[in-house]
PDB file of N, CA and C in Angstrom:
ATOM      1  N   UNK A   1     127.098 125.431 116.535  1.00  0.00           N
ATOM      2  CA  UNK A   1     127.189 124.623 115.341  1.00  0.00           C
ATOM      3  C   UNK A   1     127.977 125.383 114.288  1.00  0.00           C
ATOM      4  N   UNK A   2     128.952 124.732 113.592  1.00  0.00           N
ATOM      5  CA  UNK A   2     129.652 125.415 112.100  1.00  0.00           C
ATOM      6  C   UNK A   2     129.147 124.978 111.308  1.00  0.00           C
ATOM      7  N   UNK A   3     129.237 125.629 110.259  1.00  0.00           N
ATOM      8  CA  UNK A   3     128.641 125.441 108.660  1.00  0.00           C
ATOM      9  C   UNK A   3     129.592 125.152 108.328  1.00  0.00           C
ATOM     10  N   UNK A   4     129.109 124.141 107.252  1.00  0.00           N
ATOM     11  CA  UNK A   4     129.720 123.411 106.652  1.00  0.00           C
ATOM     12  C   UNK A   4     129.396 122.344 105.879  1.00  0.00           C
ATOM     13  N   UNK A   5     130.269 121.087 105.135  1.00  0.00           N
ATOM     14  CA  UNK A   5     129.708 119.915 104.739  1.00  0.00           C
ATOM     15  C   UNK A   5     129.837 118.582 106.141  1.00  0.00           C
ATOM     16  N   UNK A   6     128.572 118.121 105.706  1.00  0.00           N
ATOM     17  CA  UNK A   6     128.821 116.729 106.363  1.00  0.00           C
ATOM     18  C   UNK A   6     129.126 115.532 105.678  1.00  0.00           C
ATOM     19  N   UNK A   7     129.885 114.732 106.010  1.00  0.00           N
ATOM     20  CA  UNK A   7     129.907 113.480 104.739  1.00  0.00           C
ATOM     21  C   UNK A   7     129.217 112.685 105.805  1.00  0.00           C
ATOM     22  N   UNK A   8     128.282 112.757 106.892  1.00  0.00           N
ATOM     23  CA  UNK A   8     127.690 111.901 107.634  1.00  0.00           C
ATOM     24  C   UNK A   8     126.114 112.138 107.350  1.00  0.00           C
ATOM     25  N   UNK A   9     126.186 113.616 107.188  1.00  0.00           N
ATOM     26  CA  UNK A   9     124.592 113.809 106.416  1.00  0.00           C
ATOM     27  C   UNK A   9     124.271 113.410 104.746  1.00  0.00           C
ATOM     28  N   UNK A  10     125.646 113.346 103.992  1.00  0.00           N
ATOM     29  CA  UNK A  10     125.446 112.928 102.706  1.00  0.00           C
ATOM     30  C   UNK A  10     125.284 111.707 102.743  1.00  0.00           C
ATOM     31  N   UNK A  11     125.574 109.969 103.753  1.00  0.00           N
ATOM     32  CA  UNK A  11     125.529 109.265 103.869  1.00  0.00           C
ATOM     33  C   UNK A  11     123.686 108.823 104.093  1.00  0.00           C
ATOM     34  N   UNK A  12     123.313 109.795 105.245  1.00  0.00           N
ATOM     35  CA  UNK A  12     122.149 109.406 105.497  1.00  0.00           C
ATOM     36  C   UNK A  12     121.347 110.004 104.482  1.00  0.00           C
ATOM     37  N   UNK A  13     121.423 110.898 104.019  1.00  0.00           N
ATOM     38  CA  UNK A  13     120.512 111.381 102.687  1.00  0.00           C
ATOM     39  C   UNK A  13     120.719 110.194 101.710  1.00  0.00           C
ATOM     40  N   UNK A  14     121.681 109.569 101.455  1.00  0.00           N
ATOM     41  CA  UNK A  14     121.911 108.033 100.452  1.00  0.00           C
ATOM     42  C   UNK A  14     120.911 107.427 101.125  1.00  0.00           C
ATOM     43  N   UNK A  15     121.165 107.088 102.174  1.00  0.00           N
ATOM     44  CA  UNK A  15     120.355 105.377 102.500  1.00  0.00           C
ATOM     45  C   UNK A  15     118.928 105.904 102.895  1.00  0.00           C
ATOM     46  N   UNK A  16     118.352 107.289 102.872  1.00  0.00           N
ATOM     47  CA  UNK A  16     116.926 107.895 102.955  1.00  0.00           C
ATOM     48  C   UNK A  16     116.523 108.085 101.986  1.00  0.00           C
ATOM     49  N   UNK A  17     117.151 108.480 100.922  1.00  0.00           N
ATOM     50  CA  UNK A  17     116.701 108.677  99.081  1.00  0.00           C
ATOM     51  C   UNK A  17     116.727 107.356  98.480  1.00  0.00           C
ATOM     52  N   UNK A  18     117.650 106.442  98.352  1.00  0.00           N
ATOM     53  CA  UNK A  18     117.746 105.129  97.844  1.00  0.00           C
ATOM     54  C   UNK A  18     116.710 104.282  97.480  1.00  0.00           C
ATOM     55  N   UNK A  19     116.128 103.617  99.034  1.00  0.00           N
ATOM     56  CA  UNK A  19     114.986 103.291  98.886  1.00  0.00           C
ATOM     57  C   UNK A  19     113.399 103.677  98.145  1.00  0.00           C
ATOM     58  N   UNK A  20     113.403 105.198  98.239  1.00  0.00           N
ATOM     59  CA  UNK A  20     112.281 105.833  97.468  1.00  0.00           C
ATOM     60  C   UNK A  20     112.577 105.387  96.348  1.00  0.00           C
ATOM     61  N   UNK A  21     113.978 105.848  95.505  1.00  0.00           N
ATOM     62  CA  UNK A  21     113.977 105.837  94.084  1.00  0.00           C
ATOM     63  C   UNK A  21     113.733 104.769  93.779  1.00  0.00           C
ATOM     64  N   UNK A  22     114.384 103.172  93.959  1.00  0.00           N
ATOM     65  CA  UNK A  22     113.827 101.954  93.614  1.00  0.00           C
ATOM     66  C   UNK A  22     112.272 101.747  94.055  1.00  0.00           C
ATOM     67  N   UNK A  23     111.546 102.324  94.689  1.00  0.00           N
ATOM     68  CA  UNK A  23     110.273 102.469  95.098  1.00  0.00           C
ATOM     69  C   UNK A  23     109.856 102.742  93.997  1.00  0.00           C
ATOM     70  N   UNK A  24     110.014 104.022  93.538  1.00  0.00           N
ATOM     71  CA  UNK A  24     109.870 105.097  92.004  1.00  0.00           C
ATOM     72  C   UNK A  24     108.981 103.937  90.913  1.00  0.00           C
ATOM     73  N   UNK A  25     110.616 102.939  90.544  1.00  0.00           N
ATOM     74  CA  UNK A  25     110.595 101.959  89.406  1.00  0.00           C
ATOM     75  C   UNK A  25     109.926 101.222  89.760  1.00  0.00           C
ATOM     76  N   UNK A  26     109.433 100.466  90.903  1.00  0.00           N
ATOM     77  CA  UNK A  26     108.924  99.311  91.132  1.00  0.00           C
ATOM     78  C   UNK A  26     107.685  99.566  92.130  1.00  0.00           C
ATOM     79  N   UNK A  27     106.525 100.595  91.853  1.00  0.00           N
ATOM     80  CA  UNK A  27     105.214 100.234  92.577  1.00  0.00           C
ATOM     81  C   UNK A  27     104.753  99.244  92.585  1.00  0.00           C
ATOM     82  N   UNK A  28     103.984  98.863  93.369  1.00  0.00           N
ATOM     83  CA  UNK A  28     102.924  97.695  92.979  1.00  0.00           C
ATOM     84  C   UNK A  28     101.885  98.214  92.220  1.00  0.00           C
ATOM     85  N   UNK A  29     101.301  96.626  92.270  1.00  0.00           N
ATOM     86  CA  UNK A  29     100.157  96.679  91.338  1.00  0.00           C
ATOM     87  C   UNK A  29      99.069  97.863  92.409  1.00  0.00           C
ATOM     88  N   UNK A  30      97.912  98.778  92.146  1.00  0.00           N
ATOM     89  CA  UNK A  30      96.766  98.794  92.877  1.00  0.00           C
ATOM     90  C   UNK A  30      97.369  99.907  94.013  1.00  0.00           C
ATOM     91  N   UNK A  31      98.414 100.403  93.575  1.00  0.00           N
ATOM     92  CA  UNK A  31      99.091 101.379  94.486  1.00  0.00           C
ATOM     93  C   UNK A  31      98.002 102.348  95.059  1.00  0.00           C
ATOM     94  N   UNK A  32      97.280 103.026  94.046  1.00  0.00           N
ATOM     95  CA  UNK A  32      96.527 104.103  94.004  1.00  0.00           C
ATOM     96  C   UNK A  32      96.007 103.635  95.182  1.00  0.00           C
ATOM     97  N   UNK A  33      95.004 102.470  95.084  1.00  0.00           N
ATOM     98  CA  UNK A  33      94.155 102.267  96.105  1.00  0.00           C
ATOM     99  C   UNK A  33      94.291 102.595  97.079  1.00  0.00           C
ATOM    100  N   UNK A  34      95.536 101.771  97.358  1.00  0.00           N
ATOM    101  CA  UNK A  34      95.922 101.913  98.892  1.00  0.00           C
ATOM    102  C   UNK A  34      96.554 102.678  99.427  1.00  0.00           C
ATOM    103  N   UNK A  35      97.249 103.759  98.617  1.00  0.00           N
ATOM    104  CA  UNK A  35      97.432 105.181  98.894  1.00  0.00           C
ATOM    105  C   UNK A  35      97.044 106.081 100.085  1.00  0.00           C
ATOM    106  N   UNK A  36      95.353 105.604  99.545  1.00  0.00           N
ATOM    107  CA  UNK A  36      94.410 106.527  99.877  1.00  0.00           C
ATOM    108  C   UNK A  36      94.433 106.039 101.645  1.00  0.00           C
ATOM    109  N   UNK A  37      94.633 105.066 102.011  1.00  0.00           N
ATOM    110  CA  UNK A  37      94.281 104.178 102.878  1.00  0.00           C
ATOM    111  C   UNK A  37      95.238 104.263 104.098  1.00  0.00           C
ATOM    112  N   UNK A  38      96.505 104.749 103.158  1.00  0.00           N
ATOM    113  CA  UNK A  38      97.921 104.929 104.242  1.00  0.00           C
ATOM    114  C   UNK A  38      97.514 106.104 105.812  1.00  0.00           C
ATOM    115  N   UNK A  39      98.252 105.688 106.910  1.00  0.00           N
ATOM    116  CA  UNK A  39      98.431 106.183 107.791  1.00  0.00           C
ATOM    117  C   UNK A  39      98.576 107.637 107.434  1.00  0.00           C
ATOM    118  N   UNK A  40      97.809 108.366 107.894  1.00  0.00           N
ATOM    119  CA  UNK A  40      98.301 110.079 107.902  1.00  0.00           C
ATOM    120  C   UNK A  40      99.697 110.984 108.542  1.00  0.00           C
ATOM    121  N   UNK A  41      99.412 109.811 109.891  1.00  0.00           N
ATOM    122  CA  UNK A  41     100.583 110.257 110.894  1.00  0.00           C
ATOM    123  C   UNK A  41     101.865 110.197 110.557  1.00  0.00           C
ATOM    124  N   UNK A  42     102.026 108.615 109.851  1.00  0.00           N
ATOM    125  CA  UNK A  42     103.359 107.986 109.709  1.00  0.00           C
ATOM    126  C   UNK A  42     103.600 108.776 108.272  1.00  0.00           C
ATOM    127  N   UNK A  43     102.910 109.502 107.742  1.00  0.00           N
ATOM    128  CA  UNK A  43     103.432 109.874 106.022  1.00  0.00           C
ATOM    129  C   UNK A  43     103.784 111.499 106.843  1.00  0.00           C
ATOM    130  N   UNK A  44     103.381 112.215 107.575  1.00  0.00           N
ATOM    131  CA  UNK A  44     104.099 113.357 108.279  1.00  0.00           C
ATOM    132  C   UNK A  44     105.193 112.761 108.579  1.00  0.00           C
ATOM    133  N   UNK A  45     105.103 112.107 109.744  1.00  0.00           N
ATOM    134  CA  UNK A  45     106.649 112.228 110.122  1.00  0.00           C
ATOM    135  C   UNK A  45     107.798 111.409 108.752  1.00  0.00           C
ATOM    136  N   UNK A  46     107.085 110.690 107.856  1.00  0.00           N
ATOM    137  CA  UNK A  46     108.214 110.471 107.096  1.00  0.00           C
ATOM    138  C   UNK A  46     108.648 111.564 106.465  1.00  0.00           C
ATOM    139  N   UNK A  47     108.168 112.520 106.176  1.00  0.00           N
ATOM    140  CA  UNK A  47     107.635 113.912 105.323  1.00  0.00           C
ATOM    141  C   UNK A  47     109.196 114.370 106.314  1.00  0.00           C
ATOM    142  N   UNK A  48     108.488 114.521 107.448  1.00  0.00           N
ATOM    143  CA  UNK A  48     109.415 115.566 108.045  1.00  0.00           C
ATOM    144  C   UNK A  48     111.079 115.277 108.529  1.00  0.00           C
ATOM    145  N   UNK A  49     111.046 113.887 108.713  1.00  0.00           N
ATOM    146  CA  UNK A  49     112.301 113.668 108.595  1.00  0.00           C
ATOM    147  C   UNK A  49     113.071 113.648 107.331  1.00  0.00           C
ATOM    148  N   UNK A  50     112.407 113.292 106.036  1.00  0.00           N
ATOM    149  CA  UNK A  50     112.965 113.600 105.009  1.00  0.00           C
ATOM    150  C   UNK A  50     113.694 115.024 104.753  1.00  0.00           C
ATOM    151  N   UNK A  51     112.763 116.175 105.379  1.00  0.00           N
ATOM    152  CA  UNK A  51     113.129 117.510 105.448  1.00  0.00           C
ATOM    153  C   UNK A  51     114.206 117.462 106.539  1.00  0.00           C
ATOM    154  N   UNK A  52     114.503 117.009 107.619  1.00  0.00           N
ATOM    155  CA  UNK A  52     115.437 116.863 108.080  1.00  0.00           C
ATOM    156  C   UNK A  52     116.953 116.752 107.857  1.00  0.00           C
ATOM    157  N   UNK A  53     116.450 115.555 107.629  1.00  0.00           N
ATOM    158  CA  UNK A  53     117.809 115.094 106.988  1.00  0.00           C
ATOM    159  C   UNK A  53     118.583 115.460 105.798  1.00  0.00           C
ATOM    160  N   UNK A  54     117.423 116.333 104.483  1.00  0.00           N
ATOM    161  CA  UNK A  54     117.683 116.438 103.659  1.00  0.00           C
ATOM    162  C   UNK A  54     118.255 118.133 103.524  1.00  0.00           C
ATOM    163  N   UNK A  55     117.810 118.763 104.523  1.00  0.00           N
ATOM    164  CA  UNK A  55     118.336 120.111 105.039  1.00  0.00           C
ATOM    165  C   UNK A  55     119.395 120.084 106.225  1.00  0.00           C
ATOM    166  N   UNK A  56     119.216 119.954 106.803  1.00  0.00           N
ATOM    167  CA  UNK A  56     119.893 119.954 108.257  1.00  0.00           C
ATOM    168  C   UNK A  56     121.241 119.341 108.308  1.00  0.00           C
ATOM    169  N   UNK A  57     121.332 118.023 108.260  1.00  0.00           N
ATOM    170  CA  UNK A  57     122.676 117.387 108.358  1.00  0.00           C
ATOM    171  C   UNK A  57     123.972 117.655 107.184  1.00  0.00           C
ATOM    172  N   UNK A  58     123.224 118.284 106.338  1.00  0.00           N
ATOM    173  CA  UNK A  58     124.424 118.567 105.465  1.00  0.00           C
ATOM    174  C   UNK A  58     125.139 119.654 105.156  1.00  0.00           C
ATOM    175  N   UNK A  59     123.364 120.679 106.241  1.00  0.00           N
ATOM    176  CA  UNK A  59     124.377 122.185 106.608  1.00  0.00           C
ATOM    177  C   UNK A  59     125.739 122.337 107.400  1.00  0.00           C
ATOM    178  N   UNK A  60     125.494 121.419 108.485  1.00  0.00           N
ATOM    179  CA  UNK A  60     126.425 121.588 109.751  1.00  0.00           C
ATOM    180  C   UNK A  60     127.627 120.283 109.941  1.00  0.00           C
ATOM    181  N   UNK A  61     128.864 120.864 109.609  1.00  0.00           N
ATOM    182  CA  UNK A  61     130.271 119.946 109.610  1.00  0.00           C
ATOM    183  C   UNK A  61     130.089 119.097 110.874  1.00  0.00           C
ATOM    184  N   UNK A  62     129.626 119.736 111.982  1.00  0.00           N
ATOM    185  CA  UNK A  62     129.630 119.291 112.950  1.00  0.00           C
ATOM    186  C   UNK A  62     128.993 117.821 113.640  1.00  0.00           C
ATOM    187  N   UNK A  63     128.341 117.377 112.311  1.00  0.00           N
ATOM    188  CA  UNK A  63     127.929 115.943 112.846  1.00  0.00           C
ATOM    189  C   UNK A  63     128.740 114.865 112.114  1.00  0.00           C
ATOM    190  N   UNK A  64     130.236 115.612 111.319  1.00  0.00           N
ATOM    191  CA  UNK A  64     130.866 114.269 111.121  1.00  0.00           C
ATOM    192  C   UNK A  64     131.652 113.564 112.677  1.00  0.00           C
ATOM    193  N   UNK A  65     132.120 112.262 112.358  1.00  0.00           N
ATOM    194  CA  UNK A  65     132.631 112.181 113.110  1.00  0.00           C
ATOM    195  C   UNK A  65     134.023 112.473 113.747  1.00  0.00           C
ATOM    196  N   UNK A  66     134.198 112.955 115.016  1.00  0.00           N
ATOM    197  CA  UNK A  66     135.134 113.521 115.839  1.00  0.00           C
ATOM    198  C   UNK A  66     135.687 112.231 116.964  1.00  0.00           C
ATOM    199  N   UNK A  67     136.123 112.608 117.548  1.00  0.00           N
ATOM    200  CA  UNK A  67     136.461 112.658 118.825  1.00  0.00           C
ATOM    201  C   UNK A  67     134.973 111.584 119.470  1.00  0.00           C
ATOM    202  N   UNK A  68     135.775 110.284 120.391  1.00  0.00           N
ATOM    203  CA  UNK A  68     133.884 109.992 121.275  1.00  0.00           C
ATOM    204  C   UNK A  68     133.489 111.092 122.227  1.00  0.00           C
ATOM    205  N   UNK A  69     132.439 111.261 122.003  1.00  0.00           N
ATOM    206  CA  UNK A  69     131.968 112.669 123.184  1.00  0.00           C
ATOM    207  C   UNK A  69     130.085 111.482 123.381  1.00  0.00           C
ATOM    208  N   UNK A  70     129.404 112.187 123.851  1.00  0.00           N
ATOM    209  CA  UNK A  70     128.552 112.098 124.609  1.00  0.00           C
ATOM    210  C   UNK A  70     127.203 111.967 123.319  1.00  0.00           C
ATOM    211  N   UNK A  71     127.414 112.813 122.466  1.00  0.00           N
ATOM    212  CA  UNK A  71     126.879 112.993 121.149  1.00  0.00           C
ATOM    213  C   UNK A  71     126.725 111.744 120.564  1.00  0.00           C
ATOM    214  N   UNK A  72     128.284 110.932 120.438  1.00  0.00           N
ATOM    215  CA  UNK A  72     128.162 109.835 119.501  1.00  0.00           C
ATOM    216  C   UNK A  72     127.608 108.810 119.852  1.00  0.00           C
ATOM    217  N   UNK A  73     126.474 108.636 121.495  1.00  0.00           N
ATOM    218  CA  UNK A  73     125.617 108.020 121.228  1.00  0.00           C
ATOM    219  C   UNK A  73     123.708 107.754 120.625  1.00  0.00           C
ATOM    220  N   UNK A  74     124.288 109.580 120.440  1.00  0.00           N
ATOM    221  CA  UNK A  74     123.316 110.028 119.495  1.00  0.00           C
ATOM    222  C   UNK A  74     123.802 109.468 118.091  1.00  0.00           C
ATOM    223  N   UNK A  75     124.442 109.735 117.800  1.00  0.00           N
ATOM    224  CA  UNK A  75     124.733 109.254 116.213  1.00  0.00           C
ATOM    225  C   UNK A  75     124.682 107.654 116.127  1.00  0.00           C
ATOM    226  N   UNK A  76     125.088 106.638 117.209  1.00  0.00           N
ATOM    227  CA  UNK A  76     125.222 105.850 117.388  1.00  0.00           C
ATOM    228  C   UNK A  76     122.966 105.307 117.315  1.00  0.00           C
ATOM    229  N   UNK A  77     122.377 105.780 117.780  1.00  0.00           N
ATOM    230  CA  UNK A  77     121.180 105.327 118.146  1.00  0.00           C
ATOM    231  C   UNK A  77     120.429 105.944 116.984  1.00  0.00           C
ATOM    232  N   UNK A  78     120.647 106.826 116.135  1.00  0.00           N
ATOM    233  CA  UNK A  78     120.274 107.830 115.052  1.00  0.00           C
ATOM    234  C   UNK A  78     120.681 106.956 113.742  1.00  0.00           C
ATOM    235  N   UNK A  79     122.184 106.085 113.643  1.00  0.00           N
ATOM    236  CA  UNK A  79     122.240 105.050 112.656  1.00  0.00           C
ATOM    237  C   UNK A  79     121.838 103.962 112.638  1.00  0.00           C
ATOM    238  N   UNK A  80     120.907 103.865 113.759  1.00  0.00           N
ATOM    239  CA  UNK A  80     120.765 102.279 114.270  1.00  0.00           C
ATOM    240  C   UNK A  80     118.871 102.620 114.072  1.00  0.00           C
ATOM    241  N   UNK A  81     118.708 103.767 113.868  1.00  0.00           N
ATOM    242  CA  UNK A  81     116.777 103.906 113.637  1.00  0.00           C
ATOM    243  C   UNK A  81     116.805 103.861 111.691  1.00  0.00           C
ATOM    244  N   UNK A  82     118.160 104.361 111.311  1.00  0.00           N
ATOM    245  CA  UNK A  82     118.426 104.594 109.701  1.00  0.00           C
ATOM    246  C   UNK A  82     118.301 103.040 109.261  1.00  0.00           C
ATOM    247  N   UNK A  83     119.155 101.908 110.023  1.00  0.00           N
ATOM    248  CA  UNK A  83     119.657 100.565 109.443  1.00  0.00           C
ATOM    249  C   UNK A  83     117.776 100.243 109.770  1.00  0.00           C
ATOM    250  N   UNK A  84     117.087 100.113 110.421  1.00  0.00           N
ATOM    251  CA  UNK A  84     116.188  99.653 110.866  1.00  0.00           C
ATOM    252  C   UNK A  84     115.001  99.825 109.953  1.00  0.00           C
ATOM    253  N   UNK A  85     114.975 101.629 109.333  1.00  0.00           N
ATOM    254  CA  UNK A  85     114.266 101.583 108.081  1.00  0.00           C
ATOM    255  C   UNK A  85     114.624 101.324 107.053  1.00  0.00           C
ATOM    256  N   UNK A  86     115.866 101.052 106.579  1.00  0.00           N
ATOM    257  CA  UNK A  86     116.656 100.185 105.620  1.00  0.00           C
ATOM    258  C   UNK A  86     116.174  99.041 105.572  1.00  0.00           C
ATOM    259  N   UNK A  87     115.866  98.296 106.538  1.00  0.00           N
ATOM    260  CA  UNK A  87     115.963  97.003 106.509  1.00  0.00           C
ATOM    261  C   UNK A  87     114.462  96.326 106.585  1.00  0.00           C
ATOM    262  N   UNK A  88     113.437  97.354 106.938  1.00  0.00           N
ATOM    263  CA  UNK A  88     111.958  97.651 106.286  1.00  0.00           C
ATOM    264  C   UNK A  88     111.573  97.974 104.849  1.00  0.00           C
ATOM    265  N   UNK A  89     112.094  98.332 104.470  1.00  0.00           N
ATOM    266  CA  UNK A  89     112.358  98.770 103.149  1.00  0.00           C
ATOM    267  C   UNK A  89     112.507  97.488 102.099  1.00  0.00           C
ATOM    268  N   UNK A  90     113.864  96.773 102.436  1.00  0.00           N
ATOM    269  CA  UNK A  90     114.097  95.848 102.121  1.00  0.00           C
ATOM    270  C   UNK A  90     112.674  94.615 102.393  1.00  0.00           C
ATOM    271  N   UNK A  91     112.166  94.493 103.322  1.00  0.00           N
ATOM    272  CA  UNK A  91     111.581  93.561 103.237  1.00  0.00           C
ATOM    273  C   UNK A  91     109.788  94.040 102.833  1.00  0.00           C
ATOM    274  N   UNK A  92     109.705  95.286 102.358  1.00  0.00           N
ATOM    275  CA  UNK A  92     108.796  95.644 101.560  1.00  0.00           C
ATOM    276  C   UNK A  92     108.559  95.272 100.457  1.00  0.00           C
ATOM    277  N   UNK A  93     110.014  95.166 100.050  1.00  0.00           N
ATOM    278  CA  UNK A  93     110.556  95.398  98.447  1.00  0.00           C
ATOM    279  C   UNK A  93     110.424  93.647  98.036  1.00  0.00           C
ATOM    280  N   UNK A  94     110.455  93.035  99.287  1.00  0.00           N
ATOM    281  CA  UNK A  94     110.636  91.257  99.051  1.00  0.00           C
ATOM    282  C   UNK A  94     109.060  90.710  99.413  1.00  0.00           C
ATOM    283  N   UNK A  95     108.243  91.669  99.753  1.00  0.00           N
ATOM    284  CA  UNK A  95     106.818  90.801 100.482  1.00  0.00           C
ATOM    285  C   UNK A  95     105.970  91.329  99.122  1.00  0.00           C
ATOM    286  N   UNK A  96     105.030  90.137  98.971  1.00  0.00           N
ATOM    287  CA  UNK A  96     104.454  90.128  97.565  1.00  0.00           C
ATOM    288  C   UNK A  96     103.171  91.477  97.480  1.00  0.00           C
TER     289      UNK A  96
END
């Protein structure tokens, strides 16, 4: 791996930060409550992919895109789990 910037990790750090911040402005009502109530498991791994993504992809040049190699259906299946919590998000943000 080279060091470096990614403009593919600055992308996914956008569409992984985004959603929180409008989260930020717009809790619901009774948040607290149900806080308490949330999944343990699913708030780790959100935890840890946040650390992921928010370290990792923007150390290494190497996950912009190149050349098709074997990889880019990693990146390919890796933007397609990103659009998917995007699009959860979104319909969080729309359910009462």
């Amino acid at each position: 791996m080279q060091f470096g910037f990614s403009y593919v990790g600055l992308i996914y750090l956008i569409m992984l930060a985004l959603p929180n911040i409008i989260w930020t402005k717009h809790q619901p009502k009774g948040y607290q409550e149900y806080e308490s109530k949330e999944n343990k498991a699913l708030q780790l791994l959100e935890r840890v992919g946040q650390f992921a993504v928010s370290g990792l992809v923007l150390m290494f040049k190497d996950f912009n895109v190149k050349t098709w190699s074997g990889w880019s259906w990693w990146l390919i299946l890796s933007f397609s789990l990103m659009l998917i919590y995007e699009v959860y998000w979104i319909r969080y943000f729309r359910s009462a």
